[in-house]
PDB file of N, CA and C in Angstrom:
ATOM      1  N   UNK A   1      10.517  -9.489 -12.690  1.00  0.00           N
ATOM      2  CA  UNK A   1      10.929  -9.510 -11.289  1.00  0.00           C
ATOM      3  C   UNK A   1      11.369 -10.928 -10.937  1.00  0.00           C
ATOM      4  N   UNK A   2      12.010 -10.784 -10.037  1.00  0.00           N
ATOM      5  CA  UNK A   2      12.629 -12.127  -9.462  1.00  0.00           C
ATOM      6  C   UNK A   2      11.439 -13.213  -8.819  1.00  0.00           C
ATOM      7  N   UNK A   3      11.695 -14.611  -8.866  1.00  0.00           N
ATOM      8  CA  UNK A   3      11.130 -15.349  -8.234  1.00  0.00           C
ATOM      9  C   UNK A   3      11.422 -15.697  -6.440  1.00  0.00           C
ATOM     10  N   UNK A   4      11.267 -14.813  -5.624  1.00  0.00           N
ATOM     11  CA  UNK A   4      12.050 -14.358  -4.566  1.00  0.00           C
ATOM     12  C   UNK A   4      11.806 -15.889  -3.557  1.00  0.00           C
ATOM     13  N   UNK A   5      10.497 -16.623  -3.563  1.00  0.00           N
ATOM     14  CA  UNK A   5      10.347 -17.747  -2.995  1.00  0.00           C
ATOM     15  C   UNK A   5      11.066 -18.547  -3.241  1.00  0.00           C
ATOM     16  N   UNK A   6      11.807 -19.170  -4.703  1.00  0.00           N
ATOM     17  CA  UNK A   6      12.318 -19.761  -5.067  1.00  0.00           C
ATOM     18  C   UNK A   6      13.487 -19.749  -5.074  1.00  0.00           C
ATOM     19  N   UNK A   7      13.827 -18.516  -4.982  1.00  0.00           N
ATOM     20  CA  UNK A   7      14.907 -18.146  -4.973  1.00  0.00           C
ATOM     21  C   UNK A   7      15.711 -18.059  -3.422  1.00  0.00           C
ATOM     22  N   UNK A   8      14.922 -17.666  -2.380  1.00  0.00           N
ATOM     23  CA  UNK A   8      15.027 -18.267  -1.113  1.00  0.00           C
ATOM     24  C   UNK A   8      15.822 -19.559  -0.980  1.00  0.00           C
ATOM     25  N   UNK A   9      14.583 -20.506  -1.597  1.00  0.00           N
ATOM     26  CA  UNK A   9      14.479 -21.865  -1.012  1.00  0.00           C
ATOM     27  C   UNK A   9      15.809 -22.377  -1.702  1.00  0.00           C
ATOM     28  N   UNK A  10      16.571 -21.713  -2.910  1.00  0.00           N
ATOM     29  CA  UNK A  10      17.979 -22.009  -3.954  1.00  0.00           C
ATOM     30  C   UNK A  10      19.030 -21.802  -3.192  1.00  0.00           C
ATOM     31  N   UNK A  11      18.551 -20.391  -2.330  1.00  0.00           N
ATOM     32  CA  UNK A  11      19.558 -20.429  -1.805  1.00  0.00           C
ATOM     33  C   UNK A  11      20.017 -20.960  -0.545  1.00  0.00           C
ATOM     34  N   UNK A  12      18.790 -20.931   0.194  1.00  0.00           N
ATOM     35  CA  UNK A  12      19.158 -21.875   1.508  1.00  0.00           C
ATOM     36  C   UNK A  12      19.825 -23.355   1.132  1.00  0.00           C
ATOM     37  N   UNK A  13      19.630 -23.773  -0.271  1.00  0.00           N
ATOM     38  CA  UNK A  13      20.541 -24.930  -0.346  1.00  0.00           C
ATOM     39  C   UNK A  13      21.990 -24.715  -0.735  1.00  0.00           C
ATOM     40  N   UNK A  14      22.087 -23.719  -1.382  1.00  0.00           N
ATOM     41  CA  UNK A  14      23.187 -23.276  -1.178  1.00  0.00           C
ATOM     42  C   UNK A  14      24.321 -22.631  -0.129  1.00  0.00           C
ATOM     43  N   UNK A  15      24.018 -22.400   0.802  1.00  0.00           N
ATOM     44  CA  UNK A  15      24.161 -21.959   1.836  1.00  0.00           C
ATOM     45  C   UNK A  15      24.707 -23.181   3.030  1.00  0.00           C
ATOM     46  N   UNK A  16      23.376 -24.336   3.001  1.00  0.00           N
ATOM     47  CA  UNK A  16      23.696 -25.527   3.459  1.00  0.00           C
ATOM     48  C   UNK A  16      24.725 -26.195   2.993  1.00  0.00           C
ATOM     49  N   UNK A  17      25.314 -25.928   1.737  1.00  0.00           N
ATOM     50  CA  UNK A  17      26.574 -26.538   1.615  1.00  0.00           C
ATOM     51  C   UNK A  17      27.487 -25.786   1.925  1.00  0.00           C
ATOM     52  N   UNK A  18      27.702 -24.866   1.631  1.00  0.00           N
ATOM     53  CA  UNK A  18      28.509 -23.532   2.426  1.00  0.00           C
ATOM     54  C   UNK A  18      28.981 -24.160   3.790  1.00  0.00           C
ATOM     55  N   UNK A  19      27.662 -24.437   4.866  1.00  0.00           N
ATOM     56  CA  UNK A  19      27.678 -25.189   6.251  1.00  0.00           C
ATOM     57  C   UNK A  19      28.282 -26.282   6.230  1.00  0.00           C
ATOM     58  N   UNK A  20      28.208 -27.341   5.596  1.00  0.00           N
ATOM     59  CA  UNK A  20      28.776 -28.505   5.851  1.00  0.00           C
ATOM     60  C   UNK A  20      30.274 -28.644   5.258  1.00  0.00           C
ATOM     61  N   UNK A  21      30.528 -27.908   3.604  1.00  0.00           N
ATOM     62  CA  UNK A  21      32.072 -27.718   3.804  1.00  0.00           C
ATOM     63  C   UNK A  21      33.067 -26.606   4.460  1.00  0.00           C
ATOM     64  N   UNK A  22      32.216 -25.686   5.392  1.00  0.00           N
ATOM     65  CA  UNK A  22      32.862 -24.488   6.313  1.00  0.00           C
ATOM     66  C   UNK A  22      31.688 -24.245   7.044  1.00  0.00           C
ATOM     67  N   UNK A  23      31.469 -25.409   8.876  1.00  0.00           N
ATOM     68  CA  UNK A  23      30.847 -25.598   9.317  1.00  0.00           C
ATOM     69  C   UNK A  23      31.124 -24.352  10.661  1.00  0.00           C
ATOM     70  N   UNK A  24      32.288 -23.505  10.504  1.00  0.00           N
ATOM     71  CA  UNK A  24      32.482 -22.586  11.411  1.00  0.00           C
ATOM     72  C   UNK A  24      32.461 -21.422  11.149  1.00  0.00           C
ATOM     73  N   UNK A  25      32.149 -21.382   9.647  1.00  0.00           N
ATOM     74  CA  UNK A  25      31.330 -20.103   8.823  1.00  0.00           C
ATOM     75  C   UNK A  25      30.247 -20.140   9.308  1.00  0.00           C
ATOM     76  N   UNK A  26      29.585 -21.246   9.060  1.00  0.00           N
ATOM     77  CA  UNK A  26      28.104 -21.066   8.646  1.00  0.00           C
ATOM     78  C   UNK A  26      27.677 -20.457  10.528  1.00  0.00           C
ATOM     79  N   UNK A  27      28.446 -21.355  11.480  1.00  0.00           N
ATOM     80  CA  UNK A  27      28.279 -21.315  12.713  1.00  0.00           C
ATOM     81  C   UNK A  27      28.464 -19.803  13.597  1.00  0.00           C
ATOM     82  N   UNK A  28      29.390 -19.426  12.752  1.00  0.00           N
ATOM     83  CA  UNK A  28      29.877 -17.944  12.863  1.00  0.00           C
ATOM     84  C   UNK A  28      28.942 -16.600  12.869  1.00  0.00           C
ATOM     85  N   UNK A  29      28.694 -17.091  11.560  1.00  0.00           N
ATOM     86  CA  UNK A  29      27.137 -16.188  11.449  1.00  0.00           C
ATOM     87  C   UNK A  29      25.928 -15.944  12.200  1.00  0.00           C
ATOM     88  N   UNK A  30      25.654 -17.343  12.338  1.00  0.00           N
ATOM     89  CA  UNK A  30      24.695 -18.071  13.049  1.00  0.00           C
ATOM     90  C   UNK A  30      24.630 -17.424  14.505  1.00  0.00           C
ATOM     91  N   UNK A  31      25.613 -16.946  14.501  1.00  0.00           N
ATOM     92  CA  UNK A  31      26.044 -16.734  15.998  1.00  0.00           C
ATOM     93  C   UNK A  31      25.711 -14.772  16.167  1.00  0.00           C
ATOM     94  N   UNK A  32      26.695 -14.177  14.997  1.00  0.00           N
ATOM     95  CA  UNK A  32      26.017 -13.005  14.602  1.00  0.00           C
ATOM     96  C   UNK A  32      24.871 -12.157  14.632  1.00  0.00           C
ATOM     97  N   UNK A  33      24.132 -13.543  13.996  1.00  0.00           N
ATOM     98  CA  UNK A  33      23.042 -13.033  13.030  1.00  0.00           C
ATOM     99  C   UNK A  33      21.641 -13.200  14.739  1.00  0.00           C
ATOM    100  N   UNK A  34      21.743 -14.319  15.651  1.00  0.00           N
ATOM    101  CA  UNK A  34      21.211 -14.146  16.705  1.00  0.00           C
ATOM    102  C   UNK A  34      21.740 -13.483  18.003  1.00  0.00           C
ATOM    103  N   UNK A  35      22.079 -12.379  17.848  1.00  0.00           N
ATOM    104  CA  UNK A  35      22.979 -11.968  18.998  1.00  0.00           C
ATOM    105  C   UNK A  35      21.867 -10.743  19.586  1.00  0.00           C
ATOM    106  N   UNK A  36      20.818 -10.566  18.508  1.00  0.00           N
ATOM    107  CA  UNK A  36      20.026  -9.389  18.757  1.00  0.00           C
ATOM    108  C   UNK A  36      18.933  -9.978  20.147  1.00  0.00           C
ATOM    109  N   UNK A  37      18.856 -11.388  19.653  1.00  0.00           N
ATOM    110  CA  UNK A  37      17.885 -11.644  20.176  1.00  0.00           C
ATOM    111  C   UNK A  37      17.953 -11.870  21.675  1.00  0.00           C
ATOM    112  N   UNK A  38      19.400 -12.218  21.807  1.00  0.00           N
ATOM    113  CA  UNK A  38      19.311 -12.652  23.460  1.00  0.00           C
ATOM    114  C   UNK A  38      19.397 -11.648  24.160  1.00  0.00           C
ATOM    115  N   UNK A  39      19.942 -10.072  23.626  1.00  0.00           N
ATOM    116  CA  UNK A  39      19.820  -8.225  24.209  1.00  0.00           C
ATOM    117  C   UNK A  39      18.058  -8.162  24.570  1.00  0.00           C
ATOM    118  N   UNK A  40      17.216  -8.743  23.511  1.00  0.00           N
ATOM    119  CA  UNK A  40      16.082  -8.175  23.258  1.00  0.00           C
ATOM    120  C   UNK A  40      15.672  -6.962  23.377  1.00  0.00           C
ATOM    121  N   UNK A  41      16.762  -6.265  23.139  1.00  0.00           N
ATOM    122  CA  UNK A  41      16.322  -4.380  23.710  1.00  0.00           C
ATOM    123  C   UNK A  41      15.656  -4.114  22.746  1.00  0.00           C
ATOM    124  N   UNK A  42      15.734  -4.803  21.152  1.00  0.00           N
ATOM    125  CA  UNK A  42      14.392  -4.596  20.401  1.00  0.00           C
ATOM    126  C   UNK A  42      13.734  -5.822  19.663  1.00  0.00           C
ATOM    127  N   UNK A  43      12.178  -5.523  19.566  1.00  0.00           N
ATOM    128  CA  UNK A  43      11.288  -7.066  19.330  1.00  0.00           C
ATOM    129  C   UNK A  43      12.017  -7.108  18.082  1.00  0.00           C
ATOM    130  N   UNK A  44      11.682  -8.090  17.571  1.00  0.00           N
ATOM    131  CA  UNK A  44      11.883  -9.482  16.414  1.00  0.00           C
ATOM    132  C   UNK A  44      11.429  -8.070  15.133  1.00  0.00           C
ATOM    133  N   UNK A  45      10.105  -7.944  15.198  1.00  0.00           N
ATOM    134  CA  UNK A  45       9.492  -6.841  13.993  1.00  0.00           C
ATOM    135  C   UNK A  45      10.523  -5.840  13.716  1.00  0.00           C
ATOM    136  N   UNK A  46      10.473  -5.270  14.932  1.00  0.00           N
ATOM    137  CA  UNK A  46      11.591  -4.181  14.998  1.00  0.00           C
ATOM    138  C   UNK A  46      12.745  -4.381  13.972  1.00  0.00           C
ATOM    139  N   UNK A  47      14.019  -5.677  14.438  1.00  0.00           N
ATOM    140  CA  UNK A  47      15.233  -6.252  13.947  1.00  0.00           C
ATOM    141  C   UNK A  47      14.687  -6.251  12.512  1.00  0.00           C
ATOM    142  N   UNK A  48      13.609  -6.752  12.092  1.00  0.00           N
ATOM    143  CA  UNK A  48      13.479  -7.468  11.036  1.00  0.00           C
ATOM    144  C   UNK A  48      13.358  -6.200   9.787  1.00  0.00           C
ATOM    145  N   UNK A  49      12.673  -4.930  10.326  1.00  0.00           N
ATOM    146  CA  UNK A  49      12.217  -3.984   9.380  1.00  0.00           C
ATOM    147  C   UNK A  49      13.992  -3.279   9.370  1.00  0.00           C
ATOM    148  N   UNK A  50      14.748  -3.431  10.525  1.00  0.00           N
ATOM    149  CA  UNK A  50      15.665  -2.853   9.850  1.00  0.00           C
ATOM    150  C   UNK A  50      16.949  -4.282   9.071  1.00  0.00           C
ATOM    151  N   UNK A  51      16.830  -5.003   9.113  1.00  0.00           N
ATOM    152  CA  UNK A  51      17.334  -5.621   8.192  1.00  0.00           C
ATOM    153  C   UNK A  51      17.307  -5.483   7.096  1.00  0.00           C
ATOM    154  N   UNK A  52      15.776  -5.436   6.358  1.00  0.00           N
ATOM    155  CA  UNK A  52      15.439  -4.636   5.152  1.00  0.00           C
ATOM    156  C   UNK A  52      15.386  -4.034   4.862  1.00  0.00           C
ATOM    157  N   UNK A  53      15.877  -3.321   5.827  1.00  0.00           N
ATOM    158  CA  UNK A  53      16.563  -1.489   4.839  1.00  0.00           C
ATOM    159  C   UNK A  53      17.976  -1.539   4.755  1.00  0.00           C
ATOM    160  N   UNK A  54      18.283  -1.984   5.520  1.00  0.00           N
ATOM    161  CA  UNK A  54      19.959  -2.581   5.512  1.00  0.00           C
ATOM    162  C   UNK A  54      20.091  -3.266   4.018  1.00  0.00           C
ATOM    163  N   UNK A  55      19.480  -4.309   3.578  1.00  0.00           N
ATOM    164  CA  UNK A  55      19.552  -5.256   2.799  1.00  0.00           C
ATOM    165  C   UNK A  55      19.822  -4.362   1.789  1.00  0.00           C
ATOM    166  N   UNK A  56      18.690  -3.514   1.837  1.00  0.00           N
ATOM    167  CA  UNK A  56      18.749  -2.230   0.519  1.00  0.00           C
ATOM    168  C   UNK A  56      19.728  -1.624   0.260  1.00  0.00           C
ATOM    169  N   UNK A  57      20.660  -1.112   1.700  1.00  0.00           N
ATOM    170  CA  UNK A  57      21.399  -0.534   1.294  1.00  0.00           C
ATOM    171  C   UNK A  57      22.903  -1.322   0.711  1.00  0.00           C
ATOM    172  N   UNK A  58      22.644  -2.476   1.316  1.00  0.00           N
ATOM    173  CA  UNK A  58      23.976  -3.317   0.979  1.00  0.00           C
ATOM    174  C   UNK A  58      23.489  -4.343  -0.255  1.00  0.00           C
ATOM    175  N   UNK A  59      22.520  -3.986  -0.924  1.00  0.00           N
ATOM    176  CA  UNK A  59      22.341  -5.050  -2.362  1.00  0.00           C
ATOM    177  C   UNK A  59      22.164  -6.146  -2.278  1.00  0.00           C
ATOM    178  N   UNK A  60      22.047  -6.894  -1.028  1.00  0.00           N
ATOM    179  CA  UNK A  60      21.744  -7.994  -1.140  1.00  0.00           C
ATOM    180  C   UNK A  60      20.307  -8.950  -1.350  1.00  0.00           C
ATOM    181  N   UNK A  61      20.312  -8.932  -2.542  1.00  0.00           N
ATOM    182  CA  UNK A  61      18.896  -9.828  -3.032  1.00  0.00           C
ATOM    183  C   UNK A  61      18.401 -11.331  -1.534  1.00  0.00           C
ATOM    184  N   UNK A  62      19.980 -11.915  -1.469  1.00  0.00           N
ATOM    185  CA  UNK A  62      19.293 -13.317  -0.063  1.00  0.00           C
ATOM    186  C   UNK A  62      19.037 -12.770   1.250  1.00  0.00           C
ATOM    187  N   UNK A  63      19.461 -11.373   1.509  1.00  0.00           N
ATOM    188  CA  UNK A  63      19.111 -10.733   2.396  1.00  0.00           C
ATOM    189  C   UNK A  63      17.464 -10.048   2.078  1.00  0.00           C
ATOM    190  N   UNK A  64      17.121  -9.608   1.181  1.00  0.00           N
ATOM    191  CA  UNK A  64      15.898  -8.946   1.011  1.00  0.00           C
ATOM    192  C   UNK A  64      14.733 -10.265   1.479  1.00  0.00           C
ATOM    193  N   UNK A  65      15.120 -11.154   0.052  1.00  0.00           N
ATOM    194  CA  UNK A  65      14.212 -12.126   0.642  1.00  0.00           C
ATOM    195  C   UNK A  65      14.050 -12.886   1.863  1.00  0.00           C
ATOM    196  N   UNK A  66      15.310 -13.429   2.218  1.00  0.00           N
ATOM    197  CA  UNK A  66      15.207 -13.877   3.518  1.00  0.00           C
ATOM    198  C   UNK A  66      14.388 -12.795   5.137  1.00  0.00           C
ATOM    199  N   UNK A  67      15.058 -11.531   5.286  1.00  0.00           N
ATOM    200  CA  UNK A  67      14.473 -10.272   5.794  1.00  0.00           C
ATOM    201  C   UNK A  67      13.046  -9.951   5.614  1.00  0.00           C
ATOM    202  N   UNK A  68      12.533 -10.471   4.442  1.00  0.00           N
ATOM    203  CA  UNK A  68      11.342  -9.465   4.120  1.00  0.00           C
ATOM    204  C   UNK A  68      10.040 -10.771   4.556  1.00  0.00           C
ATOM    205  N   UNK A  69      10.919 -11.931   3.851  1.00  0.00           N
ATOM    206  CA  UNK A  69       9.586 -12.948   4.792  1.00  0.00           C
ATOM    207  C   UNK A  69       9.816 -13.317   6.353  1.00  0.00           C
ATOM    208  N   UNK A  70      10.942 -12.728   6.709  1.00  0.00           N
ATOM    209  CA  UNK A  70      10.752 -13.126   8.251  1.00  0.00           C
ATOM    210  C   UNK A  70       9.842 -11.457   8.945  1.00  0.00           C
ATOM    211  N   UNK A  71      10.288 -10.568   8.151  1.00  0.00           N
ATOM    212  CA  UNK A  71       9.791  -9.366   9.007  1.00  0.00           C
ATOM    213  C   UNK A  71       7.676 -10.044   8.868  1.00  0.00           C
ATOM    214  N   UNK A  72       7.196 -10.167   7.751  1.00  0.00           N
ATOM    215  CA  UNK A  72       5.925 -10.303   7.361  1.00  0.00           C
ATOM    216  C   UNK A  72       5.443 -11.540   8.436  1.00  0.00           C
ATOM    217  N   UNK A  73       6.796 -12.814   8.680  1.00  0.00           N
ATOM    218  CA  UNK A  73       6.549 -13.377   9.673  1.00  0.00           C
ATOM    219  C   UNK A  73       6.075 -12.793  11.397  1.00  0.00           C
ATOM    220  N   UNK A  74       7.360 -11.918  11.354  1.00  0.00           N
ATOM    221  CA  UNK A  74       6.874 -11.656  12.370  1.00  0.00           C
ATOM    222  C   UNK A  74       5.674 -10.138  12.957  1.00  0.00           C
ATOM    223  N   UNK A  75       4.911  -9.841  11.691  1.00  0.00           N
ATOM    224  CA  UNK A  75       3.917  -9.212  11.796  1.00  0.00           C
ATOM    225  C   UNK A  75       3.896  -7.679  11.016  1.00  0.00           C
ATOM    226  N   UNK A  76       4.944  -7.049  10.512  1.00  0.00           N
ATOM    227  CA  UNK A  76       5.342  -6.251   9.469  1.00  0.00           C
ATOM    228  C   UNK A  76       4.663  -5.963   8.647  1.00  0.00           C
ATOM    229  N   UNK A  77       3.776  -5.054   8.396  1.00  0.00           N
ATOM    230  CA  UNK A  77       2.589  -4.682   7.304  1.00  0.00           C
ATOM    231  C   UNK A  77       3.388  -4.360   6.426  1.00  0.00           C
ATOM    232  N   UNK A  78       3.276  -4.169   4.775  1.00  0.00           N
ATOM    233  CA  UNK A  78       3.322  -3.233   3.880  1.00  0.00           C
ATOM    234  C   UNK A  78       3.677  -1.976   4.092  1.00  0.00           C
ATOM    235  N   UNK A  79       2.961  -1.480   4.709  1.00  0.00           N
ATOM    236  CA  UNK A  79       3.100   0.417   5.085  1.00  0.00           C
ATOM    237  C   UNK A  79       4.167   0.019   5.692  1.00  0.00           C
ATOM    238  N   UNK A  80       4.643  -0.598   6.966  1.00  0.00           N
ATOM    239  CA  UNK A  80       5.737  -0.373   7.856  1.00  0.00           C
ATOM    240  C   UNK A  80       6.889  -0.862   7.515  1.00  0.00           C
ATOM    241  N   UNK A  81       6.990  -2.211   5.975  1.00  0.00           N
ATOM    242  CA  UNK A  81       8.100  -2.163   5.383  1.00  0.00           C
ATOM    243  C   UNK A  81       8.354  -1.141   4.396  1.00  0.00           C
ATOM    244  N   UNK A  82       7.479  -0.496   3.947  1.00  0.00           N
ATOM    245  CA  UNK A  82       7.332   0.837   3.001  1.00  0.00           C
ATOM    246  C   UNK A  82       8.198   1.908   3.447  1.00  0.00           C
ATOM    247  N   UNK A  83       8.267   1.808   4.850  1.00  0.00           N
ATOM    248  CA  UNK A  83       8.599   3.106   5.793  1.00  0.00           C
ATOM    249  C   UNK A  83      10.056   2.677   6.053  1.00  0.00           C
ATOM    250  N   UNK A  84      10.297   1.456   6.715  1.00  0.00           N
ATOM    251  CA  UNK A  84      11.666   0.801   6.268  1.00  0.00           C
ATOM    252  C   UNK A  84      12.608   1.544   5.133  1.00  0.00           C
ATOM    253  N   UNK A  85      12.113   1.264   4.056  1.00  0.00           N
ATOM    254  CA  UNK A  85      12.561   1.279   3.045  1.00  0.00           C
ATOM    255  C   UNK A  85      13.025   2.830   2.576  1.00  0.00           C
ATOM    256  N   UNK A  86      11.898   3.599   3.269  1.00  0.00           N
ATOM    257  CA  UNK A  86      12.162   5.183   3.116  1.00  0.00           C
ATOM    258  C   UNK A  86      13.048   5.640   3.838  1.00  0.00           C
ATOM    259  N   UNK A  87      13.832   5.137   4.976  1.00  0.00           N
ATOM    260  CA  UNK A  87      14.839   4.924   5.610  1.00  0.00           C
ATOM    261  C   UNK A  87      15.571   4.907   4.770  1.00  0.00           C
ATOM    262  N   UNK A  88      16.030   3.421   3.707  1.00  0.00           N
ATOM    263  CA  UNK A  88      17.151   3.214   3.114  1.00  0.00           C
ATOM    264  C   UNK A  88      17.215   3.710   2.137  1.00  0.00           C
ATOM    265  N   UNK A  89      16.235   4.796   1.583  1.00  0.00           N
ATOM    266  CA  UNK A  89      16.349   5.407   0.391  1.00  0.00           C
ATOM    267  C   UNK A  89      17.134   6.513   1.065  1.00  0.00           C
ATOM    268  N   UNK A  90      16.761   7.566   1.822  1.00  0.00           N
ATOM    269  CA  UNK A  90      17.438   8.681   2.632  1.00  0.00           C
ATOM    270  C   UNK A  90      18.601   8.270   3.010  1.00  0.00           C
ATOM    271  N   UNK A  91      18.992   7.122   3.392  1.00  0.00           N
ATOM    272  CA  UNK A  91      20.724   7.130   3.799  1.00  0.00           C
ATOM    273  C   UNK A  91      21.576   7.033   2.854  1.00  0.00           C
ATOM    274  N   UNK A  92      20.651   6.221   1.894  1.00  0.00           N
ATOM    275  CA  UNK A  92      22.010   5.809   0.492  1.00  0.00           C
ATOM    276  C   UNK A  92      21.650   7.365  -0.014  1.00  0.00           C
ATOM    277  N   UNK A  93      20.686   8.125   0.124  1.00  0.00           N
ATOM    278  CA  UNK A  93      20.994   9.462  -0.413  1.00  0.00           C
ATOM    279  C   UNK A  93      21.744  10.116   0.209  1.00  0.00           C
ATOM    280  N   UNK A  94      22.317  10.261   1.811  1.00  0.00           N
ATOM    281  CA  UNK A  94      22.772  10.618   2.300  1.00  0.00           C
ATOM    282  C   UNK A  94      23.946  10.375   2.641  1.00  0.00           C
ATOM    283  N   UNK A  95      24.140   8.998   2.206  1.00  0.00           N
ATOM    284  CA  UNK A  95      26.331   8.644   2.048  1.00  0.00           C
ATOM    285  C   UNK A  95      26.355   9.106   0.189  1.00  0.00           C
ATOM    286  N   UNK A  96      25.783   9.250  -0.843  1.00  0.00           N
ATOM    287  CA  UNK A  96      26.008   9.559  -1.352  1.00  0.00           C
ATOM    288  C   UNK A  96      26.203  11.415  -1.579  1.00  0.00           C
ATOM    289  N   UNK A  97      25.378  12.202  -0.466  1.00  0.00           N
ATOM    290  CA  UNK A  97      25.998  13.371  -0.242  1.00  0.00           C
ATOM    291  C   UNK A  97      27.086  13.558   0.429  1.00  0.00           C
ATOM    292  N   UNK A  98      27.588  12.512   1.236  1.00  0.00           N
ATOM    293  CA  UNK A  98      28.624  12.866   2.028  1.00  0.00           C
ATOM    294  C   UNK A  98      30.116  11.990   1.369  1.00  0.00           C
ATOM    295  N   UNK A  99      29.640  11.195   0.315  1.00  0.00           N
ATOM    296  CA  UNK A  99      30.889  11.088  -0.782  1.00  0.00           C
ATOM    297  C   UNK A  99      30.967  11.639  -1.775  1.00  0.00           C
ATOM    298  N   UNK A 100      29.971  12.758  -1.751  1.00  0.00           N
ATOM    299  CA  UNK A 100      30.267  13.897  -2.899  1.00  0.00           C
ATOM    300  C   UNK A 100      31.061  15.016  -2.075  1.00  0.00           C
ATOM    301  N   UNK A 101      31.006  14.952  -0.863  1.00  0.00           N
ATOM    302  CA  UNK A 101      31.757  16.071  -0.366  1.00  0.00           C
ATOM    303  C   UNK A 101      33.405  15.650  -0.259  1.00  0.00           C
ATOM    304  N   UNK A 102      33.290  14.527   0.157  1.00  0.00           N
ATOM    305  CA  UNK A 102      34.709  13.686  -0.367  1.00  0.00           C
ATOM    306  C   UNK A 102      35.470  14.012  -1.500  1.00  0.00           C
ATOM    307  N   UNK A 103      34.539  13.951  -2.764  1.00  0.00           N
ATOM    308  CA  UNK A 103      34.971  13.928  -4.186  1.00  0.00           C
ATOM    309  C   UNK A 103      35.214  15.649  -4.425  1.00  0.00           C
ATOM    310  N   UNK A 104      34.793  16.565  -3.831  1.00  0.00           N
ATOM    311  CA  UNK A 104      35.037  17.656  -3.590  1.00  0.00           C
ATOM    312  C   UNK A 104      36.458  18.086  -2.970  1.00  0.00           C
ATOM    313  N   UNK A 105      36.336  17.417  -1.459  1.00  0.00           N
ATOM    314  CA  UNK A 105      37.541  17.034  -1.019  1.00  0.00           C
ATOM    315  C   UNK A 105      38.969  17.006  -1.751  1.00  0.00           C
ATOM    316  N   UNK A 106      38.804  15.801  -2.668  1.00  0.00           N
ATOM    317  CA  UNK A 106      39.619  15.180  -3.610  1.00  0.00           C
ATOM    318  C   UNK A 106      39.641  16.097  -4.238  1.00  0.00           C
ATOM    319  N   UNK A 107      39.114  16.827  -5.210  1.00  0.00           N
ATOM    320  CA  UNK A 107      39.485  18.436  -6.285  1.00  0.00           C
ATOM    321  C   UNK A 107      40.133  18.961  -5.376  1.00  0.00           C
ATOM    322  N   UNK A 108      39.782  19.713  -4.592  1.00  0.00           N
ATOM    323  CA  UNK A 108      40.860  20.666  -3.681  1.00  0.00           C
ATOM    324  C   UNK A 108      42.816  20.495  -3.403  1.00  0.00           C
ATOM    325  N   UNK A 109      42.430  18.879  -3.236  1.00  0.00           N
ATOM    326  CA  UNK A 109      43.395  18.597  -2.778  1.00  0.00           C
ATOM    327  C   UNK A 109      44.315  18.303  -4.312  1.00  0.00           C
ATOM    328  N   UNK A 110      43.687  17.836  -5.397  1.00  0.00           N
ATOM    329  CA  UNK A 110      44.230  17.530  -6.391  1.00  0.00           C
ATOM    330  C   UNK A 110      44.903  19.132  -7.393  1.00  0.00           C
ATOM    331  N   UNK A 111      43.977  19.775  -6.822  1.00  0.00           N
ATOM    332  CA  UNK A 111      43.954  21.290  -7.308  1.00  0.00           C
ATOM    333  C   UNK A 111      45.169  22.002  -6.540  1.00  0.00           C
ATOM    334  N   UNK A 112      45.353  21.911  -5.313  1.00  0.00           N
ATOM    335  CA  UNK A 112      46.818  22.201  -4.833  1.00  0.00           C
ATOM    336  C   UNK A 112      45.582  23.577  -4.020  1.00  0.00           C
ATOM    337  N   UNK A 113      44.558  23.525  -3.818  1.00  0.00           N
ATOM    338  CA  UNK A 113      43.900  24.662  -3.138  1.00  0.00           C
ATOM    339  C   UNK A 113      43.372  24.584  -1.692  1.00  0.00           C
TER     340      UNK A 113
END
């Protein structure tokens, strides 16, 4: 398994350079990535457990880690990232049923039927 602390802390330096040679990237995001908070229509825990199912579904390893120690930051048990996660297992099962109906789609249409 990955060294996910370390791997954090690799990448936030990486990232910081990202910022300083594309300081309206990094700012961009920045801007994005807190936009939940000033709505507050949902707490911090909330944002955070679905980030990490998000993360899941979009592969991103600096998203997991980054997501998974802020959700635990902000109070996120085990069970309730567990439950997260059973979320992102059911959707990626569920765009993958609905791009099999696609690929179905595609026969029909390739089939002339």
């Amino acid at each position: 398994m990955l060294d996910w602390v370390g791997y954090a802390k690799e990448l936030m330096g990486r990232i910081g350079e990202i910022g300083r040679l594309s300081p309206d990237t990094l700012r961009g995001y920045q801007m994005l990535s807190g936009a939940g908070e000033k709505t507050a229509h949902l707490d911090a825990k909330t944002r955070e457990l679905i980030a990490v199912a998000v993360a899941v579904t979009t592969r991103c390893d600096g998203c997991i880690t980054v997501h998974t120690a802020q959700a635990l930051k902000e109070g996120a048990t085990r069970e309730e990232i567990a439950e997260a996660l059973g979320v992102a297992v059911a959707l990626n099962a569920g765009a993958a049923m609905v791009y099999s109906a696609r690929v179905m789609d595609a026969v029909h249409a390739h089939q002339g039927s």
